[in-house]
Protein backbone atom coordinates (compact mmCIF):
# COMPACT_ATOMS: atom_id res chain seq x y z
CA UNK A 1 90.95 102.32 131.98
CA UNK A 2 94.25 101.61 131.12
CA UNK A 3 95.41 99.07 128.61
CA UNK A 4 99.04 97.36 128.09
CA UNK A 5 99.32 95.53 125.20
CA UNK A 6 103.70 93.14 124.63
CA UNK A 7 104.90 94.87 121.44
CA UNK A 8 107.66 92.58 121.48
CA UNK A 9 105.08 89.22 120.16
CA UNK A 10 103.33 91.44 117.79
CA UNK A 11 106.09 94.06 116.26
CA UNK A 12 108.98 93.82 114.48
CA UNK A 13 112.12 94.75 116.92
CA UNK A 14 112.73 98.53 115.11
CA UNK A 15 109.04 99.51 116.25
CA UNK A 16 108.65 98.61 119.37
CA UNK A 17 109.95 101.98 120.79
CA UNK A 18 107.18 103.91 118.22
CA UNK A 19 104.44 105.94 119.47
CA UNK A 20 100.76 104.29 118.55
CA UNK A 21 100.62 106.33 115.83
CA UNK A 22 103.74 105.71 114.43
CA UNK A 23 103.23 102.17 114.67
CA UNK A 24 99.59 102.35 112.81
CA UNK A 25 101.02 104.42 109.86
CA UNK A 26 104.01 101.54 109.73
CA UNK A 27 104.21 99.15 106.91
CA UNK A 28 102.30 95.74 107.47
CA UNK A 29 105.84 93.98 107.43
CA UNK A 30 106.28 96.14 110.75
CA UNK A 31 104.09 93.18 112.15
CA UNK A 32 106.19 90.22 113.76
CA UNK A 33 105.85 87.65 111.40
CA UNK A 34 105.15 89.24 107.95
CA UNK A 35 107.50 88.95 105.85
CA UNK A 36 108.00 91.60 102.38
CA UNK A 37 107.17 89.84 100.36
CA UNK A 38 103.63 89.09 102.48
CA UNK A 39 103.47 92.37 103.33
CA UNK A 40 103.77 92.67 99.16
CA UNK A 41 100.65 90.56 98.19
CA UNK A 42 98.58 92.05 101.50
CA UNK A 43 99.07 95.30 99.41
CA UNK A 44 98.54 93.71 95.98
CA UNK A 45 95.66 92.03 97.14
CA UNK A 46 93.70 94.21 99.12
CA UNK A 47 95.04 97.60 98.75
CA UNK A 48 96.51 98.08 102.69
CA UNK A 49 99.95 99.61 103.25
CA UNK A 50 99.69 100.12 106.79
CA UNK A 51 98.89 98.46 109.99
CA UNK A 52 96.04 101.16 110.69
CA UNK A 53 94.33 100.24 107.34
CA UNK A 54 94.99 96.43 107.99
CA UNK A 55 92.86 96.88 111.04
CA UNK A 56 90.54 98.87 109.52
CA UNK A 57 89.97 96.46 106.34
CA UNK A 58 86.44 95.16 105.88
CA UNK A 59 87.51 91.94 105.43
CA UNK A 60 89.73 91.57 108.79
CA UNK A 61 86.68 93.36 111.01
CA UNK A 62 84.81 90.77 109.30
CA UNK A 63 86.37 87.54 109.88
CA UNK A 64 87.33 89.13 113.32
CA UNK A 65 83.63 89.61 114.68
CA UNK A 66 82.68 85.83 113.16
CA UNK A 67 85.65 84.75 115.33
CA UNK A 68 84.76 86.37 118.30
CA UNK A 69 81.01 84.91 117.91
CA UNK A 70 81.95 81.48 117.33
CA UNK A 71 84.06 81.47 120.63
CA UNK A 72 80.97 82.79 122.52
CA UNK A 73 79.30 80.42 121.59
């Protein structure tokens, strides 16, 4: 099955154009809307550099899945 996905609402113009890989080995401040000085304290405070470890952290699979359950509900 495929699966599309509008970089332009959640990347930064200069990776749009990346392959998926490039784009998960990008800094968080790749994201649109994170500035560097948030993409700073994201690193400071939990250790991530890049938007494959930022979906990867713990915390964010975490507070993802009690999302998800509290809109099935």
């Amino acid at each position: 099955m495929a699966v599309t996905a509008d970089l332009q609402k959640v990347l930064d113009k200069a990776y749009q154009d990346k392959t998926l890989e490039e784009i998960l080995d990008a800094p968080v401040e790749a994201l649109a809307g994170v500035s560097e000085s948030g993409g700073k304290l994201i690193r400071e405070a939990l250790g991530v550099k890049t938007i494959g470890e930022l979906g990867r952290n713990k915390y964010f699979r975490a507070a993802q899945a009690l999302a998800a359950l509290a809109d099935a509900s």
